[in-house]
Protein backbone atom coordinates (compact mmCIF):
# COMPACT_ATOMS: atom_id res chain seq x y z
CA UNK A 1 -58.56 -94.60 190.07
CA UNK A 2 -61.62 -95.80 190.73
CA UNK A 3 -64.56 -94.92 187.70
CA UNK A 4 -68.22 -95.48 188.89
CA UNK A 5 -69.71 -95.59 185.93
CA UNK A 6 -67.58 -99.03 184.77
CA UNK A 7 -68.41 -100.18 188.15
CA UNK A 8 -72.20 -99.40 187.23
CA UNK A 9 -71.67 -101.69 184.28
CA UNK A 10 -70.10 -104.62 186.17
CA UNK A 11 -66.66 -103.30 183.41
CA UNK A 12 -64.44 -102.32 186.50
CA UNK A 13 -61.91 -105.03 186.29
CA UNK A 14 -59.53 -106.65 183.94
CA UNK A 15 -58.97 -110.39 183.37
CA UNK A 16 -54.93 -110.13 183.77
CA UNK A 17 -51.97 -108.05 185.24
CA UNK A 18 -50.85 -105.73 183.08
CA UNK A 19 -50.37 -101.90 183.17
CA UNK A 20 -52.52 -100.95 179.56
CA UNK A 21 -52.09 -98.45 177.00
CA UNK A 22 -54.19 -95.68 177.77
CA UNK A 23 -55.90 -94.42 174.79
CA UNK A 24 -58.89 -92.57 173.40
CA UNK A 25 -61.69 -94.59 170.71
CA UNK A 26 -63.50 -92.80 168.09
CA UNK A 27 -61.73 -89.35 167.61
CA UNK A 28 -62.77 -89.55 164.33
CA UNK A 29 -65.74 -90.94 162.99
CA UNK A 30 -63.38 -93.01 160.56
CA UNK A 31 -61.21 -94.43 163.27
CA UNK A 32 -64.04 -96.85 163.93
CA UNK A 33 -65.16 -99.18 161.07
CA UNK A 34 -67.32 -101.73 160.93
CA UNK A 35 -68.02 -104.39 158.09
CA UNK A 36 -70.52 -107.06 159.07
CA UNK A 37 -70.20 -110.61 157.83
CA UNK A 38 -73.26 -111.52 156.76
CA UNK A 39 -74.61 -115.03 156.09
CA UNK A 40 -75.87 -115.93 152.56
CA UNK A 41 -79.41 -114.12 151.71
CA UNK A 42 -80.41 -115.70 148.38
CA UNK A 43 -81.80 -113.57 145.50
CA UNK A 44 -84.14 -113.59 143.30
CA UNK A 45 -86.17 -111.69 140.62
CA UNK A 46 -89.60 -112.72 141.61
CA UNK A 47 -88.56 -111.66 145.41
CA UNK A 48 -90.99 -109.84 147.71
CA UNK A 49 -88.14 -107.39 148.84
CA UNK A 50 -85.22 -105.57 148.04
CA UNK A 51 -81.71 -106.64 149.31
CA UNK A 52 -79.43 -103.57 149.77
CA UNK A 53 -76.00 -103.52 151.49
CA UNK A 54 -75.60 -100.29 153.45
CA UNK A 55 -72.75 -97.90 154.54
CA UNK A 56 -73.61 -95.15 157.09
CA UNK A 57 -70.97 -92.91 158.27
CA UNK A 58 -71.69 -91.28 161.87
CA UNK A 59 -75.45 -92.96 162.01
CA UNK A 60 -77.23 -94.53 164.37
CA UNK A 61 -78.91 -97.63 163.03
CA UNK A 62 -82.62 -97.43 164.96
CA UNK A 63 -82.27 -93.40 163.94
CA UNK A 64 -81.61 -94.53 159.90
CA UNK A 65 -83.97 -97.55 160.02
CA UNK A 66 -86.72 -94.67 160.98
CA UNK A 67 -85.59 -91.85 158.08
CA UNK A 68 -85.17 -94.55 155.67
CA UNK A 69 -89.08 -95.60 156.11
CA UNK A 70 -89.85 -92.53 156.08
CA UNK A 71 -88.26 -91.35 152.86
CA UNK A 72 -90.20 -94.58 151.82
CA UNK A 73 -93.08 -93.63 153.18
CA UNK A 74 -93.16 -97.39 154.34
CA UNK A 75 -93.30 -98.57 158.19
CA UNK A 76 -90.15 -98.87 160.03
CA UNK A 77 -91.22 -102.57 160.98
CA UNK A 78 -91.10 -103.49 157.06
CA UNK A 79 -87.48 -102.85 157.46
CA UNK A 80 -84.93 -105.45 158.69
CA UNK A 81 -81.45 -106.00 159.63
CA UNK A 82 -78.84 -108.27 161.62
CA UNK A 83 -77.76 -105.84 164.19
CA UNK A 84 -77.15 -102.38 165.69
CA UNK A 85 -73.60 -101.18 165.05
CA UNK A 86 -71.89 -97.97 166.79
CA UNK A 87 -73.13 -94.76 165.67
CA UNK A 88 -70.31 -92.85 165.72
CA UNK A 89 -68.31 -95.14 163.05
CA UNK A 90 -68.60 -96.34 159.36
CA UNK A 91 -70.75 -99.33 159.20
CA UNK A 92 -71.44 -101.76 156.06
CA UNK A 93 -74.57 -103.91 156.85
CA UNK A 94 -76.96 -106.03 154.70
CA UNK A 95 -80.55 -104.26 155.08
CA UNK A 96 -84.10 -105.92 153.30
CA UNK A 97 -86.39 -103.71 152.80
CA UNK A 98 -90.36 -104.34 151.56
CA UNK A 99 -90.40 -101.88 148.94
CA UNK A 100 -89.62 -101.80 145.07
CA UNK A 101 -85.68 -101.55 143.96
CA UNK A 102 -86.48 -98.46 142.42
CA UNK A 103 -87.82 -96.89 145.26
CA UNK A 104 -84.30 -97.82 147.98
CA UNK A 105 -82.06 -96.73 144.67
CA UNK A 106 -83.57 -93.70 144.79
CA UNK A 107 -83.42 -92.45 148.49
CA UNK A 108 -80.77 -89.65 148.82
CA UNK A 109 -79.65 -89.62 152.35
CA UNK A 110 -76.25 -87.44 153.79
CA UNK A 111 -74.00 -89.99 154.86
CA UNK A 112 -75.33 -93.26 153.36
CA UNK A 113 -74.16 -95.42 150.56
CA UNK A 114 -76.51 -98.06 149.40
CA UNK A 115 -75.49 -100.85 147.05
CA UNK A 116 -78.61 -102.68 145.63
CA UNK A 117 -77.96 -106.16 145.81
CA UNK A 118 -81.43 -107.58 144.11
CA UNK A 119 -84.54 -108.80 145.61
CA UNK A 120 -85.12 -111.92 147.88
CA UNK A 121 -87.99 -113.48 149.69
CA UNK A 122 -85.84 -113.94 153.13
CA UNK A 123 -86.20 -111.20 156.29
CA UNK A 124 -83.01 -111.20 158.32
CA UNK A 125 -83.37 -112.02 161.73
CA UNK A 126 -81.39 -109.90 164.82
CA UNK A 127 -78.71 -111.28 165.19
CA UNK A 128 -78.69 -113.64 162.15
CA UNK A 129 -75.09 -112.44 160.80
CA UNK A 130 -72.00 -114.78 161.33
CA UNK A 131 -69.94 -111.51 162.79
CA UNK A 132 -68.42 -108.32 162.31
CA UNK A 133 -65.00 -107.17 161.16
CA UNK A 134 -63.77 -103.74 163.27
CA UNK A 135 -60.86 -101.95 162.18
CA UNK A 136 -60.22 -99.28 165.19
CA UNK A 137 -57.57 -96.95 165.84
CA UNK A 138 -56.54 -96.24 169.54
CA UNK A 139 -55.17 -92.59 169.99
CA UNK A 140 -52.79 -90.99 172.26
CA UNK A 141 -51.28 -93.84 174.38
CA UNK A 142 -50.07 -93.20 177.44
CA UNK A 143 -48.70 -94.38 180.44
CA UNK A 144 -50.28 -95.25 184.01
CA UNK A 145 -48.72 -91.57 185.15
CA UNK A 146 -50.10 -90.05 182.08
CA UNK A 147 -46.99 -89.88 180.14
CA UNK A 148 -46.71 -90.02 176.21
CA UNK A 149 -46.40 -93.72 175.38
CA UNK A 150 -43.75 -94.95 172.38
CA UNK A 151 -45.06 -96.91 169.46
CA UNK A 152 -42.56 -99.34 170.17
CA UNK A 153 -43.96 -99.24 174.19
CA UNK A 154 -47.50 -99.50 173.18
CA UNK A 155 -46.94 -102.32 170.88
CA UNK A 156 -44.97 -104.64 173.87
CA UNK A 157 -47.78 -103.81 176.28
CA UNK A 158 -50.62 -105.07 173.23
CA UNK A 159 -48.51 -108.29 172.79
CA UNK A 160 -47.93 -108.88 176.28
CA UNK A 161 -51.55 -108.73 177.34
CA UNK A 162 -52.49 -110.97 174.19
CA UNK A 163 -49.54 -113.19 175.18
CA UNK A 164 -51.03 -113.48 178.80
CA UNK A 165 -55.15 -113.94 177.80
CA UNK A 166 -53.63 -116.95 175.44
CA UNK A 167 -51.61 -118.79 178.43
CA UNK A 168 -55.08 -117.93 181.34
CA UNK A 169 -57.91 -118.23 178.37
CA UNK A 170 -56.70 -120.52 175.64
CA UNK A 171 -55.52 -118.96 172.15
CA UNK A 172 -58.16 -115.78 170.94
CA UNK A 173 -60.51 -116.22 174.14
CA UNK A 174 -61.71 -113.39 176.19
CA UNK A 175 -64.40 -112.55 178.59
CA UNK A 176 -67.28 -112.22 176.44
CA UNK A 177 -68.58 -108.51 178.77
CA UNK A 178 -71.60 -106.98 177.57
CA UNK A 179 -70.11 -103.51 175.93
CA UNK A 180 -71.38 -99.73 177.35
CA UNK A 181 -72.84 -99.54 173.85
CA UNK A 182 -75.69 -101.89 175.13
CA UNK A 183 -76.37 -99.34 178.46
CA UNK A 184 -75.96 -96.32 176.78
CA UNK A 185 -71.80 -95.59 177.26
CA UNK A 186 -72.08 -91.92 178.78
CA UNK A 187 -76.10 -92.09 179.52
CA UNK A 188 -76.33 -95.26 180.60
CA UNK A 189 -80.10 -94.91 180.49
CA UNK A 190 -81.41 -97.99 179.16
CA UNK A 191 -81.05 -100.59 182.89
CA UNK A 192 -82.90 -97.47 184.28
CA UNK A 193 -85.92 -97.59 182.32
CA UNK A 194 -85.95 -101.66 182.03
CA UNK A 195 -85.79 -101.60 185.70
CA UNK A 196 -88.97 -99.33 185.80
CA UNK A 197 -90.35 -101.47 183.04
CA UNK A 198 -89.98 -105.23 184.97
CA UNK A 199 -91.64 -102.99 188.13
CA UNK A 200 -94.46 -102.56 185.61
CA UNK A 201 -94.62 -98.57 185.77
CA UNK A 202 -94.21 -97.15 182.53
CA UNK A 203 -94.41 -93.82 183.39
CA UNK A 204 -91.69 -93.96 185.41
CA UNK A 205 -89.71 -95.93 182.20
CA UNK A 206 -90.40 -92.83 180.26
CA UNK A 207 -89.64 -90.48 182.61
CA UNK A 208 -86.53 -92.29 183.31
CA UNK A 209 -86.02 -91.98 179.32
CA UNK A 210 -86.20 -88.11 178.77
CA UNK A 211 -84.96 -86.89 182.26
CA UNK A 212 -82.29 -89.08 183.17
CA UNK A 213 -78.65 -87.30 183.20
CA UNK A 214 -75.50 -87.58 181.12
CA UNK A 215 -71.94 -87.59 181.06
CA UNK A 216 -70.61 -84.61 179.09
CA UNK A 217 -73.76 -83.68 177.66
CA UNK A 218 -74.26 -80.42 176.00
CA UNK A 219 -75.32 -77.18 178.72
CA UNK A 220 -78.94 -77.00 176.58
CA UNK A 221 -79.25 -80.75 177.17
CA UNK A 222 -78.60 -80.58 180.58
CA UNK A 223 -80.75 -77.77 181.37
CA UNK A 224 -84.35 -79.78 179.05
CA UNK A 225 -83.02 -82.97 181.24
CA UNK A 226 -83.12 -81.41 184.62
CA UNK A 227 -86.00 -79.12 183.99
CA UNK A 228 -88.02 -82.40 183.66
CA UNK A 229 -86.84 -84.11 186.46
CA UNK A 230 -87.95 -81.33 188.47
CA UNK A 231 -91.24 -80.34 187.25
CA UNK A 232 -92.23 -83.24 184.67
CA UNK A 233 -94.19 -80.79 182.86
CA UNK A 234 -94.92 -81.99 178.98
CA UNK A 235 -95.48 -78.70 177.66
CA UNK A 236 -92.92 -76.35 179.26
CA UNK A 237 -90.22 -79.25 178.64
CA UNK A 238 -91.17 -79.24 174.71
CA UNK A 239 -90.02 -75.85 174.55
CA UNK A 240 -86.31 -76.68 175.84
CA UNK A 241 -85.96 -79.98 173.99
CA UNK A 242 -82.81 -79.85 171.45
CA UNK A 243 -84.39 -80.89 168.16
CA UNK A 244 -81.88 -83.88 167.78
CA UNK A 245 -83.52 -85.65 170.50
CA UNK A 246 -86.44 -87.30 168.38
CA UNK A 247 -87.53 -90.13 170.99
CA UNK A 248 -88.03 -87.30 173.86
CA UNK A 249 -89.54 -85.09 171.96
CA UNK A 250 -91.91 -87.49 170.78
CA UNK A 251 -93.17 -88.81 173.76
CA UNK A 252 -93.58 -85.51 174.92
CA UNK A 253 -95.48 -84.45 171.94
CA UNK A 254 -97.63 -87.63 173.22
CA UNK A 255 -98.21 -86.33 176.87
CA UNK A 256 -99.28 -83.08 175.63
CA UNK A 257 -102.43 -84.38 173.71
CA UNK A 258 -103.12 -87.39 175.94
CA UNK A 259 -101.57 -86.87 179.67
CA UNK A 260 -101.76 -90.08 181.27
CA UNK A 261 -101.49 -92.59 178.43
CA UNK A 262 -97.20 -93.35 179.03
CA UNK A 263 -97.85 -96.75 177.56
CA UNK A 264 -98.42 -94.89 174.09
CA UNK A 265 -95.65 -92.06 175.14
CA UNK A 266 -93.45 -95.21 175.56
CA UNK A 267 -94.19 -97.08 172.68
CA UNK A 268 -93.32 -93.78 170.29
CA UNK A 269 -89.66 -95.47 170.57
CA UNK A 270 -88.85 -98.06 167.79
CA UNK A 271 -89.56 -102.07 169.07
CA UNK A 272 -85.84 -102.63 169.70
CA UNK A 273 -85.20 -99.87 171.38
CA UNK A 274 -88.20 -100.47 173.94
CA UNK A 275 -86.27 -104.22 174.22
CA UNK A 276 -83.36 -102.95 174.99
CA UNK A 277 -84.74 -101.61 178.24
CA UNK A 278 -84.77 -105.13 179.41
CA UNK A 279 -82.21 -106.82 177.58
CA UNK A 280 -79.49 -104.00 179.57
CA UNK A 281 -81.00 -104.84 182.42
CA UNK A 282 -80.42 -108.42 181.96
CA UNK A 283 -77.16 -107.79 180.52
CA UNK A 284 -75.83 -105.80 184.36
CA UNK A 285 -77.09 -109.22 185.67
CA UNK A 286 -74.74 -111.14 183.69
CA UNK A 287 -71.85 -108.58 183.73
CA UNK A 288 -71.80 -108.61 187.17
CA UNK A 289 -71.54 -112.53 187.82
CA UNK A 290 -69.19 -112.42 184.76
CA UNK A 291 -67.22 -110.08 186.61
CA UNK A 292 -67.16 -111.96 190.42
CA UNK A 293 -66.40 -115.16 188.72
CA UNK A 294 -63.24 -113.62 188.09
CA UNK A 295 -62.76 -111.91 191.16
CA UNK A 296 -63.40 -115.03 192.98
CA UNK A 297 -60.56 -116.88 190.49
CA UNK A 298 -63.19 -118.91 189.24
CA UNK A 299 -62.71 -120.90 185.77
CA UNK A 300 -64.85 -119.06 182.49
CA UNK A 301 -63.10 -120.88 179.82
CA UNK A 302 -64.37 -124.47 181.95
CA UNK A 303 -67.29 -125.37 183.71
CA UNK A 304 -67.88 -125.80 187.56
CA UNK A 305 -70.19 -127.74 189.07
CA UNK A 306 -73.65 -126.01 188.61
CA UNK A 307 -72.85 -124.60 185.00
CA UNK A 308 -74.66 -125.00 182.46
CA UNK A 309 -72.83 -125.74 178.68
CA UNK A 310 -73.87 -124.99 175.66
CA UNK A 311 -72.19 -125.94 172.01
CA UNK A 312 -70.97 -123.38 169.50
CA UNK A 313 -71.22 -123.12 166.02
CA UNK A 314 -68.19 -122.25 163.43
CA UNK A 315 -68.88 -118.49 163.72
CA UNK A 316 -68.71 -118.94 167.69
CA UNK A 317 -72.30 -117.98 168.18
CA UNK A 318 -74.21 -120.27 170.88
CA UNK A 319 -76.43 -123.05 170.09
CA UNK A 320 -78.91 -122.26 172.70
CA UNK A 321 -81.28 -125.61 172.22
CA UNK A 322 -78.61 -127.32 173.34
CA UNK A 323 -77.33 -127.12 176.72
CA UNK A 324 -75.80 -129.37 179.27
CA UNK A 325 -76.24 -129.26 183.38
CA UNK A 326 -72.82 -129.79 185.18
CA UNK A 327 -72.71 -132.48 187.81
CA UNK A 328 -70.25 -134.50 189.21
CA UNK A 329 -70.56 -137.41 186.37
CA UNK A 330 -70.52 -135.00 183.45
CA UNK A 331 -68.22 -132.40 184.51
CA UNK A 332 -64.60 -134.01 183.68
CA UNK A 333 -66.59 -135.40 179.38
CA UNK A 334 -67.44 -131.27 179.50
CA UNK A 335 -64.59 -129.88 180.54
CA UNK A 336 -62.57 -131.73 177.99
CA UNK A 337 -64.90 -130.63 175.48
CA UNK A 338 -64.93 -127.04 176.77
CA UNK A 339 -61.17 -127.05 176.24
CA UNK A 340 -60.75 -127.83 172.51
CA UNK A 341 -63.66 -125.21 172.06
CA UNK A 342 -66.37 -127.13 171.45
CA UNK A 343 -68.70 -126.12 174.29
CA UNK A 344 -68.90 -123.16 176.17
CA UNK A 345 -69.69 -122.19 179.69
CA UNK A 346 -72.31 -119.88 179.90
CA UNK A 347 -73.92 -117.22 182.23
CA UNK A 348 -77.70 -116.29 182.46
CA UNK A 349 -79.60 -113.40 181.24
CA UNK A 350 -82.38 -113.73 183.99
CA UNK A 351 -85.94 -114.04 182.85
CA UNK A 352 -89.53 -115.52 183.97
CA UNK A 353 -87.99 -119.33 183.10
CA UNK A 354 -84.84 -119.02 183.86
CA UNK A 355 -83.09 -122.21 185.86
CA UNK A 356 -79.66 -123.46 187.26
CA UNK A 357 -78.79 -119.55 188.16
CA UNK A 358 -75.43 -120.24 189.77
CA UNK A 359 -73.96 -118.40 192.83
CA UNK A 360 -72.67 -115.62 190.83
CA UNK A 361 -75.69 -114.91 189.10
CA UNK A 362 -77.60 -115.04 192.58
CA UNK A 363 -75.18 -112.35 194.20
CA UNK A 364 -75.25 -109.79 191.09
CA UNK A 365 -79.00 -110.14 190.66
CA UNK A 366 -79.32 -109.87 195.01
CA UNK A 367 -76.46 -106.89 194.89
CA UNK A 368 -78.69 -105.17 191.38
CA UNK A 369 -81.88 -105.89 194.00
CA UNK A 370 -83.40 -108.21 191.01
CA UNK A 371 -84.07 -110.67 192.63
CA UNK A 372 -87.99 -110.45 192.97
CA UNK A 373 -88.66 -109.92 189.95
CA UNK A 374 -90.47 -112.09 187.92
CA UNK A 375 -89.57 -110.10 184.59
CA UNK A 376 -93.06 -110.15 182.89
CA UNK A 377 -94.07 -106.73 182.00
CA UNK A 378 -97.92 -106.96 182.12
CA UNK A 379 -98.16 -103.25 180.95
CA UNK A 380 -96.49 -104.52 177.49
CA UNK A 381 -96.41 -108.43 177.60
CA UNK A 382 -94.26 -108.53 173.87
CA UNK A 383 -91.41 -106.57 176.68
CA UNK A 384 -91.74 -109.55 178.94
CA UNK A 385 -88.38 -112.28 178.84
CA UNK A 386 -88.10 -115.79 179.50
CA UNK A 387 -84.22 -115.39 180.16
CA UNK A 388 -81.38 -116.61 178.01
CA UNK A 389 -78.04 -118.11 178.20
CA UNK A 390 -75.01 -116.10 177.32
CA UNK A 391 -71.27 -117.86 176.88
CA UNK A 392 -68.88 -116.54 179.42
CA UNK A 393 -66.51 -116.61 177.03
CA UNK A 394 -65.70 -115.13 173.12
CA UNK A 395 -63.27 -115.35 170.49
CA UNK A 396 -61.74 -112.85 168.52
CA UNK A 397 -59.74 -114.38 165.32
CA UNK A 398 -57.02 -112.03 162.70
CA UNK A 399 -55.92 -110.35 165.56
CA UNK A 400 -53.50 -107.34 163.43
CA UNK A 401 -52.02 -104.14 165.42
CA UNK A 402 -50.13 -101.92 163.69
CA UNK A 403 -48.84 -98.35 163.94
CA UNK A 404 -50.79 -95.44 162.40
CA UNK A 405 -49.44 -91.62 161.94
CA UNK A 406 -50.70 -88.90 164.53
CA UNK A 407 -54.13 -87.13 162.54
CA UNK A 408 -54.12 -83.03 162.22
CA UNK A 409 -55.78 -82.09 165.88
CA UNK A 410 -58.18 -80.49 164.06
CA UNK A 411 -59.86 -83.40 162.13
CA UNK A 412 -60.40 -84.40 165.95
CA UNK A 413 -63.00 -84.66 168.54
CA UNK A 414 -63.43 -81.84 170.60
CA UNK A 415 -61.92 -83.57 173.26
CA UNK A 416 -58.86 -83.97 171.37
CA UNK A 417 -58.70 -80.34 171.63
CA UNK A 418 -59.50 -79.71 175.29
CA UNK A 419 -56.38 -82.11 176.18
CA UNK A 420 -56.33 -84.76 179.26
CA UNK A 421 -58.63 -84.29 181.82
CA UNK A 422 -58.67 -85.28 185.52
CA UNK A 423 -58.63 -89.27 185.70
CA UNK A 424 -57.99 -89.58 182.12
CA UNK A 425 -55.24 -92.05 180.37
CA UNK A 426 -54.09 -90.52 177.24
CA UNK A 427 -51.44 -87.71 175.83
CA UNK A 428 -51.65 -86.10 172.60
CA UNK A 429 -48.18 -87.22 171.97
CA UNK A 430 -48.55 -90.88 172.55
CA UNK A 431 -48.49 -93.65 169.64
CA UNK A 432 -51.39 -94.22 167.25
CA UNK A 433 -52.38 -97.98 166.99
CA UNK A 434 -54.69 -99.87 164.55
CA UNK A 435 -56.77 -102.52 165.63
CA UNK A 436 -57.63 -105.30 162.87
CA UNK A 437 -59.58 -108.11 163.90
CA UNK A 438 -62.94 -110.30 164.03
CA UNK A 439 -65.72 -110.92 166.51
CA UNK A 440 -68.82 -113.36 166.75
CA UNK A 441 -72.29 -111.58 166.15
CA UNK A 442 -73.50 -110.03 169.91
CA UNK A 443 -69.74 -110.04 171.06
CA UNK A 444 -68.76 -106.28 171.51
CA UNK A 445 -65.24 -104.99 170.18
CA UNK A 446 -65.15 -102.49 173.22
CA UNK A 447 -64.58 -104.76 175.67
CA UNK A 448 -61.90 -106.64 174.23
CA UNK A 449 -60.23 -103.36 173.44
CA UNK A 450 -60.86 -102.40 177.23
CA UNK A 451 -58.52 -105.20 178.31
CA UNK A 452 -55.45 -103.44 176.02
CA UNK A 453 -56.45 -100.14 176.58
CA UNK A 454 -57.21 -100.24 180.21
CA UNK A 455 -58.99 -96.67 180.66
CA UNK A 456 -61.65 -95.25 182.10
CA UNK A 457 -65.20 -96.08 180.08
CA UNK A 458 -65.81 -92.43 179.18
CA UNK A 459 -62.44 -93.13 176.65
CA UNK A 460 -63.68 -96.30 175.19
């Protein structure tokens, strides 16, 4: 069956045959754990700032970043970290912080365990970690007709489909897909607004922000979403704005004492957040020629003519100074060196600088209609990308699946509870696997699980 909003994504197809195992992520906020492996941050007594690792259960990290500073009464932008992780999950992350020890020790937050590690004179940088470590559990398994799926069944299908990326990709390769995590997995909100952003209308980014509509969200959402699309009234739409949703109700606070300025409304989201208007637009770009490489049977693990190669560190993370055009003289030395894992073909993230696009990238960006874009925002230059290079393929290393017992329904989601719904994959009977491995930094567990699980996005 076909599910638009994977298609949306550029997520609608799998790498090989194989008939899945159905499943439902994150029925419990514990069935989703994250532990990030951090590289060394070096300590020191004299240090500017405090070094803290960090466990949040059920938070989102932009959402923490911004009560932490404010239970510090310190900027959120004096507050650094490797990477967003999944909200609904436990996360362990390295934070620094520019305030005293004393003052992180003493922050009391529901949900959040911090360790003190000392002080140190070194910010991280996104993306600076080596990876992450997930432990997930899949629940419910079921078969293509919606059957209950055996433990014994579930596990064949998991080592069959490993068994068949190994012989097409090479041992612990997969198609490094951009996860629904980066678009927003049921409001995929964030291309919306990035494409309003590279159009230069901002107004239109933040009323693409508060008005734009959700999968499955609540009636009172719903009714605060729509009633803005339809009237874009600041004041009337404060009224019916659920008090969780701090970013809307900010920029609407904004409107109401200064109408027309949307470039402050805009900016009352955190930096990262504004970025990641354009990075998910850049991201459908490269999804999408990810995606009819494949179709088109296409090599990802080895160059083609017109590629451009890049070398990968030990944690598998891209050396991006260092990349390699694809001709006829230096394609068989690169492929060689593509196949014992030492370089990578990569795809591009489009930006103002971008070269060597490829066909793919040309077709996704024509069928997105990106292609005229010159993606400089001159509204907010800092929002404005030169492009990047992404590998087409990741790895994923300590690969364990085990069984797990079925949980008391009602430790579980609501939709648990409510039971399979039209074009879902799962049963309430099915077997309970545990997921056990190890990704790169910027490589997303969802999409590896996606070519297991094989279910509709909403699941994932």
């Amino acid at each position: 069956m076909a599910d638009p909003l994977a298609e949306g994504m550029g997520l609608s197809g799998y790498t090989v045959e194989s008939k899945g195992i159905g499943g439902m992520l994150k029925m419990r906020v514990s069935d989703f754990r994250v532990d990030e492996e951090s590289k060394s941050v070096s300590t020191d007594n004299k240090g500017r700032f405090t070094l803290a690792r960090i466990t949040l259960t059920n938070w989102e990290t932009n959402r923490f970043v911004k009560q932490l500073a404010k239970r510090l009464r310190i900027s959120s932008n004096r507050i650094w970290f490797a990477g967003t992780k999944d909200k609904k999950a436990i996360t362990k992350q390295l934070f620094v912080i520019d305030t005293h020890v004393k003052n992180v020790a003493s922050v009391d937050l529901k949900d959040v365990e911090i360790d003190i590690l000392g002080r140190t004179h070194q910010k991280l940088g996104f993306g600076s970690h080596r990876g992450n470590r997930f432990t997930i559990i899949v629940r419910g398994c079921a078969h293509q007709d919606g059957s209950p799926m055996s433990e014994n069944e579930a596990l064949e299908q998991v080592d069959y489909i490993r068994d068949s990326l190994e012989e097409m990709l090479g041992k612990g390769r997969f198609p490094n897909f951009i996860g629904p995590q980066r678009f927003g997995a049921n409001r995929p909100v964030t291309p919306e607004f990035g494409r309003f952003l590279v159009k230069d209308d901002v107004a239109g980014a933040v009323s693409a922000y508060i008005g734009f509509e959700g999968q499955s969200e609540s009636e009172e959402v719903e009714k605060f979403r729509s009633h803005w699309r339809e009237h874009g009234d600041a004041e009337a739409a404060i009224e019916l704005a659920p008090k969780h949703l701090g970013w809307e109700r900010e920029m609407l606070h904004h409107l109401i004492k200064n109408p027309e300025d949307y470039i402050g409304a805009f900016t009352k989201m955190p930096k990262s957040l504004q970025l990641l208007g354009i990075h998910a637009l850049q991201s459908l770009v490269f999804n999408h020629l990810l995606q009819n490489r494949i179709k088109d049977n296409q090599p990802i693990t080895t160059p083609i003519i017109g590629d451009v190669v890049g070398p990968v560190d030990e944690s598998g993370s891209l050396e991006s100074k260092r990349m390699v055009l694809a001709n006829e003289s230096t394609l068989p030395r690169l492929q060689r060196n593509c196949q014992m894992g030492r370089l990578v073909p990569t795809g591009v993230l489009p930006g103002s600088e971008s070269e060597n696009l490829g066909d793919h990238a040309k077709k996704a960006m024509e069928d997105l209609e990106l292609q005229n874009f010159t993606w400089k925002v001159k509204a907010i230059p800092r929002l404005s990308s030169r492009g990047a290079r992404r590998p087409l393929v990741s790895t994923f290393r300590e690969l364990v699946v085990d069984t797990v017992p079925k949980a008391d329904p009602e430790t579980l989601d609501m939709r648990w509870n409510e039971g399979p719904q039209e074009g879902s994959r799962w049963h309430p009977e099915g077997a309970c696997l545990r997921f056990r491995f190890t990704l790169p930094s910027g490589t997303y567990a969802t999409t590896l699980l996606k070519e297991f699980m094989r279910v509709p996005i909403r699941q994932l």
